[in-house]
N, C-alpha and C. Protein backbone atom coordinates (compact mmCIF):
# COMPACT_ATOMS: atom_id res chain seq x y z
N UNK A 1 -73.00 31.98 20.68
CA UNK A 1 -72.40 31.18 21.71
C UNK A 1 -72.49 29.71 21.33
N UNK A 2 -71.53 28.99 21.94
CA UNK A 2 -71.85 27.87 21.58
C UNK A 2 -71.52 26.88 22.38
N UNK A 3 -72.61 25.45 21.59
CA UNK A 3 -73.04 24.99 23.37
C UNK A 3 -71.79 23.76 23.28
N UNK A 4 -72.12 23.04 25.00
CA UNK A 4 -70.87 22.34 25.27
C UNK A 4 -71.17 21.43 24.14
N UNK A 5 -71.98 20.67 23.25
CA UNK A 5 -71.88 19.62 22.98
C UNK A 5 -70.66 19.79 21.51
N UNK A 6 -70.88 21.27 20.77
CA UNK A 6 -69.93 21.64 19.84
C UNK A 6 -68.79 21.74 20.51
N UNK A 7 -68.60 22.36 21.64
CA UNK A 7 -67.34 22.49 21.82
C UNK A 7 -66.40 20.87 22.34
N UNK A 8 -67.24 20.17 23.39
CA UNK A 8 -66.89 18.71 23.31
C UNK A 8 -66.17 18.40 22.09
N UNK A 9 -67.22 18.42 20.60
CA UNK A 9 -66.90 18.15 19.33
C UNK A 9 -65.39 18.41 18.82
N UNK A 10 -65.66 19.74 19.21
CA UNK A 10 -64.16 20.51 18.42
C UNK A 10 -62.95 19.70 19.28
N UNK A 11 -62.99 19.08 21.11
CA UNK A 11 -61.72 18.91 21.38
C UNK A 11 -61.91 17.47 21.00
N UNK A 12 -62.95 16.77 20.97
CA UNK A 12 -62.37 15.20 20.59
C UNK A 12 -62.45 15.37 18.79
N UNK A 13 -62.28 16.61 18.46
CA UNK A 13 -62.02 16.30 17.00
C UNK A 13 -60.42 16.83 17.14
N UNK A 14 -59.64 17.79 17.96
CA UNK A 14 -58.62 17.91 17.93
C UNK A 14 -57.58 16.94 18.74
N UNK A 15 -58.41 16.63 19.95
CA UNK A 15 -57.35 15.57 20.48
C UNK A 15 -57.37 14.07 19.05
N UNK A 16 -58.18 13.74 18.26
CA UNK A 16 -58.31 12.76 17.29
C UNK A 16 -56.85 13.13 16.57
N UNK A 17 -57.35 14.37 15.71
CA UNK A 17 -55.81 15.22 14.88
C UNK A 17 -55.04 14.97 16.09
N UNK A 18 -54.32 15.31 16.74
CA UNK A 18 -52.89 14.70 17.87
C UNK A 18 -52.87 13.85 17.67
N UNK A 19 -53.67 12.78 17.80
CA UNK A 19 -53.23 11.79 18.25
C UNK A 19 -52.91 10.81 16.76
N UNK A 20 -53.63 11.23 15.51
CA UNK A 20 -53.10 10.47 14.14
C UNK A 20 -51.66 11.63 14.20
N UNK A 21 -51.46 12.61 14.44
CA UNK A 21 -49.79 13.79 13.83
C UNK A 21 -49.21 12.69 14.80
N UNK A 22 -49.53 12.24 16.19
CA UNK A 22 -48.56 11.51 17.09
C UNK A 22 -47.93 10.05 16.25
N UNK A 23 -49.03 9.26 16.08
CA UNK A 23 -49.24 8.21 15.31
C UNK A 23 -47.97 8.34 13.77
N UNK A 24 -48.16 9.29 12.94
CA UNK A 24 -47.38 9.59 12.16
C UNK A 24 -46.05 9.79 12.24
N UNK A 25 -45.42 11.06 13.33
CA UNK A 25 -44.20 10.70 13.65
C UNK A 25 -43.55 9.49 14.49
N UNK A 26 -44.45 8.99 15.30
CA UNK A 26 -43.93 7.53 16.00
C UNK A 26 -43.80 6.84 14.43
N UNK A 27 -44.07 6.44 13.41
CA UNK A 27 -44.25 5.66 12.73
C UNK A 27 -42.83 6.49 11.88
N UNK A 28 -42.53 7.61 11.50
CA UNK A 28 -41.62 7.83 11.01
C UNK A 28 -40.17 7.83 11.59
N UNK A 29 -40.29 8.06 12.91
CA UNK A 29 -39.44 7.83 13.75
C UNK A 29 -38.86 6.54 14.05
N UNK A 30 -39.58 5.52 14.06
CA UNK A 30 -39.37 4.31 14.43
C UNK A 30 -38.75 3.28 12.71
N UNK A 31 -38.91 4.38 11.58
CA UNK A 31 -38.76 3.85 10.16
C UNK A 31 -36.76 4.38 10.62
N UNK A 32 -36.85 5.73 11.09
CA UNK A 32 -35.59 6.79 10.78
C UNK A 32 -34.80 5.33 12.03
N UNK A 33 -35.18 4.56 13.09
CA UNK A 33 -34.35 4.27 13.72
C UNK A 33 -34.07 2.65 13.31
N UNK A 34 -35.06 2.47 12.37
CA UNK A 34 -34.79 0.96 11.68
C UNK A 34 -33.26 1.36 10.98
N UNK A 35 -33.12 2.05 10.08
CA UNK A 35 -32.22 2.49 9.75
C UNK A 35 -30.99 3.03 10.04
N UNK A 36 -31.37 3.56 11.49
CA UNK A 36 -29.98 3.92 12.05
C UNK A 36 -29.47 2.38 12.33
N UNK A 37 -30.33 1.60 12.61
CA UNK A 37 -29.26 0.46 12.79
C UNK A 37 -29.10 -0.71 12.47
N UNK A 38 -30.05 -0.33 11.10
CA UNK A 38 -29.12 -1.45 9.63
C UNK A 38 -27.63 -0.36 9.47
N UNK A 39 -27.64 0.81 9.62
CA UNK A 39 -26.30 1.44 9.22
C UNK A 39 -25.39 0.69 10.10
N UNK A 40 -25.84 0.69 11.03
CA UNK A 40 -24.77 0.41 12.39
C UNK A 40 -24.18 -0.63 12.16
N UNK A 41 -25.24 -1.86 11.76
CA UNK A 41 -24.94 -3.32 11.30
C UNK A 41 -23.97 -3.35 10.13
N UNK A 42 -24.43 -2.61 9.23
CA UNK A 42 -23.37 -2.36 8.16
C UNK A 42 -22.09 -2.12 8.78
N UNK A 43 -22.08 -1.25 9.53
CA UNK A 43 -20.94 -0.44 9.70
C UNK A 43 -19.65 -1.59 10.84
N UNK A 44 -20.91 -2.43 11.31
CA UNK A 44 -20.11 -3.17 12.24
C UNK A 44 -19.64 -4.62 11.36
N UNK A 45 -19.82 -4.93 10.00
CA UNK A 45 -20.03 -5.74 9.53
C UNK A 45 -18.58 -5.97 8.75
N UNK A 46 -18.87 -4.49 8.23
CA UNK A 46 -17.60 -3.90 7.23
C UNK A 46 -16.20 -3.77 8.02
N UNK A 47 -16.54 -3.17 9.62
CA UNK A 47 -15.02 -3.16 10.72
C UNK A 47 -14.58 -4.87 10.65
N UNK A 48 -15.73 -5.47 10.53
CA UNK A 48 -15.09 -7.04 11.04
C UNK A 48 -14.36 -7.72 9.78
N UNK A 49 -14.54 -7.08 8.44
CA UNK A 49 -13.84 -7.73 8.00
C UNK A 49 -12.87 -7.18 7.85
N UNK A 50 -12.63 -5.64 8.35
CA UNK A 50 -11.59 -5.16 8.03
C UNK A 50 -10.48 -5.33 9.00
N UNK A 51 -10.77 -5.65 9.97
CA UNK A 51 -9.99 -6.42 11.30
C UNK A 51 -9.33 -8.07 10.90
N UNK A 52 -10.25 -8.46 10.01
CA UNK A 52 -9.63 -10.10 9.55
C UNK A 52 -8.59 -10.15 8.47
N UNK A 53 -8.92 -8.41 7.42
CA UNK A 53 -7.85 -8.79 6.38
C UNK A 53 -6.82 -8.30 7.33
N UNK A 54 -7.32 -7.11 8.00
CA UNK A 54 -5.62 -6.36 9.23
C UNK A 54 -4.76 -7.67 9.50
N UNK A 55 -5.49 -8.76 9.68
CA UNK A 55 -4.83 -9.96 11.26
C UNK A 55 -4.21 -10.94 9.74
N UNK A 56 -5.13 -10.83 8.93
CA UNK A 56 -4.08 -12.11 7.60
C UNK A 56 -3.02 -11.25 7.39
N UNK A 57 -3.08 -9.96 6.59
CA UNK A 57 -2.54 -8.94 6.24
C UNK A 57 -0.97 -8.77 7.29
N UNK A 58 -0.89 -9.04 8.56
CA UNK A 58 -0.41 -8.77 9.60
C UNK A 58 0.53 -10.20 10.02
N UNK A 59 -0.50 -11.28 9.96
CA UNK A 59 0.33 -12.60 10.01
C UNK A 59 1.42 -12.84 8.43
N UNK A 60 0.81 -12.56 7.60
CA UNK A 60 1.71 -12.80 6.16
C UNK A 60 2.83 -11.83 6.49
N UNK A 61 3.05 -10.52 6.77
CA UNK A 61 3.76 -10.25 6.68
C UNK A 61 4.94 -11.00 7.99
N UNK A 62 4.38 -11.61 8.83
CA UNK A 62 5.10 -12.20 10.04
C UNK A 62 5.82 -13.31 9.78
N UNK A 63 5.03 -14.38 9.09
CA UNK A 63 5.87 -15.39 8.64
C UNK A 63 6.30 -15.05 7.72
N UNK A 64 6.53 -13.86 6.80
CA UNK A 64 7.63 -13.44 6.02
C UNK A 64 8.80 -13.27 6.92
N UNK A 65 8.39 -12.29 7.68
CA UNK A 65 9.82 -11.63 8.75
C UNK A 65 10.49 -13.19 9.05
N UNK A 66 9.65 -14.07 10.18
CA UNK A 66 10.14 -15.15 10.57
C UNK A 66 11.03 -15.71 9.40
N UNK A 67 10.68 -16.27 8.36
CA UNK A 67 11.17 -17.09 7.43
C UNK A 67 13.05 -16.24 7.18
N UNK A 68 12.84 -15.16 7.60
CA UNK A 68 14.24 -14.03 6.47
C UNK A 68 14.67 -14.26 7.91
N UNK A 69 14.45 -14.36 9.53
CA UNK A 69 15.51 -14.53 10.42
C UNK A 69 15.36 -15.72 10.74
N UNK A 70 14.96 -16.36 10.38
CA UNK A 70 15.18 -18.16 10.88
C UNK A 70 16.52 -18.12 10.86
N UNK A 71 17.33 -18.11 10.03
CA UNK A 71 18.87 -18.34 9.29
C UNK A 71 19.72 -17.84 10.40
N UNK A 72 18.98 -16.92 11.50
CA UNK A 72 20.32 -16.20 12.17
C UNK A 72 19.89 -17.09 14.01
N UNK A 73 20.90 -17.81 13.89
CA UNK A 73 20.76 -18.68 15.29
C UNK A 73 20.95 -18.04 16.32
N UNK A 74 21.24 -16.71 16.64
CA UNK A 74 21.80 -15.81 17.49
C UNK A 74 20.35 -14.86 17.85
N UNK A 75 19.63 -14.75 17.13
CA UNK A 75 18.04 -14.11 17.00
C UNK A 75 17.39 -15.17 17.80
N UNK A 76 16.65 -14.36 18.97
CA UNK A 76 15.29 -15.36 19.27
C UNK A 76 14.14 -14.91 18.85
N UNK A 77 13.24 -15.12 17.92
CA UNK A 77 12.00 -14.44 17.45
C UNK A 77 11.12 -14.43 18.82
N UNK A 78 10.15 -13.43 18.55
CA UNK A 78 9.02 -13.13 20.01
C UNK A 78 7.89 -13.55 19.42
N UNK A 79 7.33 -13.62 19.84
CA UNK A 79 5.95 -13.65 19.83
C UNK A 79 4.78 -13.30 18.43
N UNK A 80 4.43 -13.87 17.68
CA UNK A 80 3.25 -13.11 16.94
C UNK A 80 2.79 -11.82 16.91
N UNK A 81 2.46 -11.25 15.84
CA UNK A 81 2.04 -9.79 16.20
C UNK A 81 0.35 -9.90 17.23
N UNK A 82 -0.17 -9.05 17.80
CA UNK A 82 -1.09 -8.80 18.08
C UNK A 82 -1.90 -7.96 18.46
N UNK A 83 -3.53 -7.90 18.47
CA UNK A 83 -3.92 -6.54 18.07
C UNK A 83 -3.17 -5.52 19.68
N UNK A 84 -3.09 -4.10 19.18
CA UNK A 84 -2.68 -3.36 19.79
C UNK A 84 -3.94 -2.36 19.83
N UNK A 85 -3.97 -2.34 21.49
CA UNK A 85 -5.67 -1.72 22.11
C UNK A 85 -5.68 -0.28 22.07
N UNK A 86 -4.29 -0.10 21.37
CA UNK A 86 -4.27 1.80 21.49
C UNK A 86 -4.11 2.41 19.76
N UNK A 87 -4.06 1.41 19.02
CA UNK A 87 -4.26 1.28 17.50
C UNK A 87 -5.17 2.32 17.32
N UNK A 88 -5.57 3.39 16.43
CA UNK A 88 -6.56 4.33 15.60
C UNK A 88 -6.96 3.24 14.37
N UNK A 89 -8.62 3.05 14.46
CA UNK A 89 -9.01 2.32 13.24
C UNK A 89 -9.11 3.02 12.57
N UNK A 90 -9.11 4.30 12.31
CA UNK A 90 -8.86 5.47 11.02
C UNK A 90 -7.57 5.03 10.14
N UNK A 91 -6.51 5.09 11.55
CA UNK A 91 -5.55 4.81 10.43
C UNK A 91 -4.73 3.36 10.05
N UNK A 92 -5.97 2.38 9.87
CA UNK A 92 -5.69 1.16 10.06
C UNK A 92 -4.48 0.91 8.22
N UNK A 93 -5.53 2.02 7.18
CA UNK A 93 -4.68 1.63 6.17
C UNK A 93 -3.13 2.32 6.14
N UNK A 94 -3.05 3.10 7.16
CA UNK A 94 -2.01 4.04 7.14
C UNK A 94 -0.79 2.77 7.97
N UNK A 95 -1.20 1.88 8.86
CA UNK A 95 -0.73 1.15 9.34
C UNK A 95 0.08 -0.02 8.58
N UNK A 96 -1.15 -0.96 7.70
CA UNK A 96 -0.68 -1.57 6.79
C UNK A 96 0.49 -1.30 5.90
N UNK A 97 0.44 -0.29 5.79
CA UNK A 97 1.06 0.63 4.80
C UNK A 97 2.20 0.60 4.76
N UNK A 98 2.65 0.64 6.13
CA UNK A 98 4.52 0.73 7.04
C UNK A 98 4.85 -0.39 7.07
N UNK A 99 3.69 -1.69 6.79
CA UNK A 99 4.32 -2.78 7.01
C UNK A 99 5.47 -2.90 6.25
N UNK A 100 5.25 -3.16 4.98
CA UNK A 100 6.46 -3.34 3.17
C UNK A 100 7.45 -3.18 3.90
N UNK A 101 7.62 -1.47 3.65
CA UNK A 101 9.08 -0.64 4.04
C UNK A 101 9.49 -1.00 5.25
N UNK A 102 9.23 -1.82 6.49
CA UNK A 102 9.75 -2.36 7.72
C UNK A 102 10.09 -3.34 7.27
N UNK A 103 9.29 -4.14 6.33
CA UNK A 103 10.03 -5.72 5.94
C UNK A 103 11.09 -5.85 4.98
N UNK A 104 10.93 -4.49 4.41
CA UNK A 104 12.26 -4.18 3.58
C UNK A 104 13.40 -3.67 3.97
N UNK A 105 13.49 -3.16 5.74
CA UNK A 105 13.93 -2.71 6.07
C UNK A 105 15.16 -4.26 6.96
N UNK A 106 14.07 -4.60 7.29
CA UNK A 106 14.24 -6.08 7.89
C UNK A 106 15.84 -7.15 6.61
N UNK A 107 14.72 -6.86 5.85
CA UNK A 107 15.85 -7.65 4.76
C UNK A 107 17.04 -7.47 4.31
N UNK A 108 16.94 -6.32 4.19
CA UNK A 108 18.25 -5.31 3.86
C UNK A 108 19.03 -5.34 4.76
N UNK A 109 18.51 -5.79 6.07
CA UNK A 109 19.22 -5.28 7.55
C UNK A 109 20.21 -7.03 7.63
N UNK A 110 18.94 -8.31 7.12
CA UNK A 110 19.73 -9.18 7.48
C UNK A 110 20.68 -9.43 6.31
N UNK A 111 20.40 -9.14 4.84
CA UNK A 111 21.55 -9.27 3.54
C UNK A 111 22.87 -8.55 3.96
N UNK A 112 22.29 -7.53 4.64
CA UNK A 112 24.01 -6.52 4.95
C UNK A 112 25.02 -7.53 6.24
N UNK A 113 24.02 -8.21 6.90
CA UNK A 113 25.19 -9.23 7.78
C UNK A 113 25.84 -9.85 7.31
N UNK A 114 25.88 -10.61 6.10
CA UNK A 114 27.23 -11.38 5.27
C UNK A 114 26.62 -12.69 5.48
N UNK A 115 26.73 -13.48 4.70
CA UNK A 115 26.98 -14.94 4.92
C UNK A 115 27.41 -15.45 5.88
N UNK A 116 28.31 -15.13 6.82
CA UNK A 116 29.03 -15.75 8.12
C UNK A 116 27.92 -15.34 9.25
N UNK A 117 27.21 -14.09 9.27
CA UNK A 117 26.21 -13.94 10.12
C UNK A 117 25.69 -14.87 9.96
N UNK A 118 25.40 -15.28 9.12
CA UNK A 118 23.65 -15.65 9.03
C UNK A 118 23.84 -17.34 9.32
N UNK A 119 24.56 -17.80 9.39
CA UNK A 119 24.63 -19.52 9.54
C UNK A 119 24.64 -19.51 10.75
């Protein structure tokens, strides 16, 4: 049999073990969430610039458009492009993408009016 003072022993030797296994995962846990949000930072770091080349990327092609209908006095240009709140940032390069072939579409559209259009 054995007396209380061993058995005392055995639980403040097991509550000790808990409480360093506790100690250990708080400490690994708190390493795993440093990291979740340097990722995050990354991740929010990398959207922002990818939102600034979208908006240069987006204006160049604008004052292209502008510049090819200036010539037609009958055109009122609108407004600047701007961001659109229902946009997929997945398919932000898929977006870019359509720009060209719209501005080529654009050009072609104002060369086919003739010279008499366009003054």
């Amino acid at each position: 049999m054995t007396s209380a003072a061993m058995r005392y022993k055995e639980i403040v030797g097991l509550a000790g073990k808990a409480a360093e296994e506790l100690r250990a995962w708080e400490l690994r846990r708190a390493q795993e969430l440093d990291n979740e949000i340097l990722a995050a930072e990354q991740a929010v770091a990398e959207a922002k610039q990818r939102e600034q080349r979208t908006v240069q990327v987006a204006h160049h092609w604008w004052r292209m458009a502008e510049d090819n209908v200036s010539r037609l006095p009958w055109l009122e240009l609108a407004d600047g492009p701007a961001p659109a709140a229902n946009a997929r940032g997945a398919w932000l390069e898929r977006y870019l993408n359509e720009l060209k072939p719209m501005y080529q579409e654009l050009v072609d559209s104002v060369l086919s009016l003739g010279w008499r259009a366009r003054r």
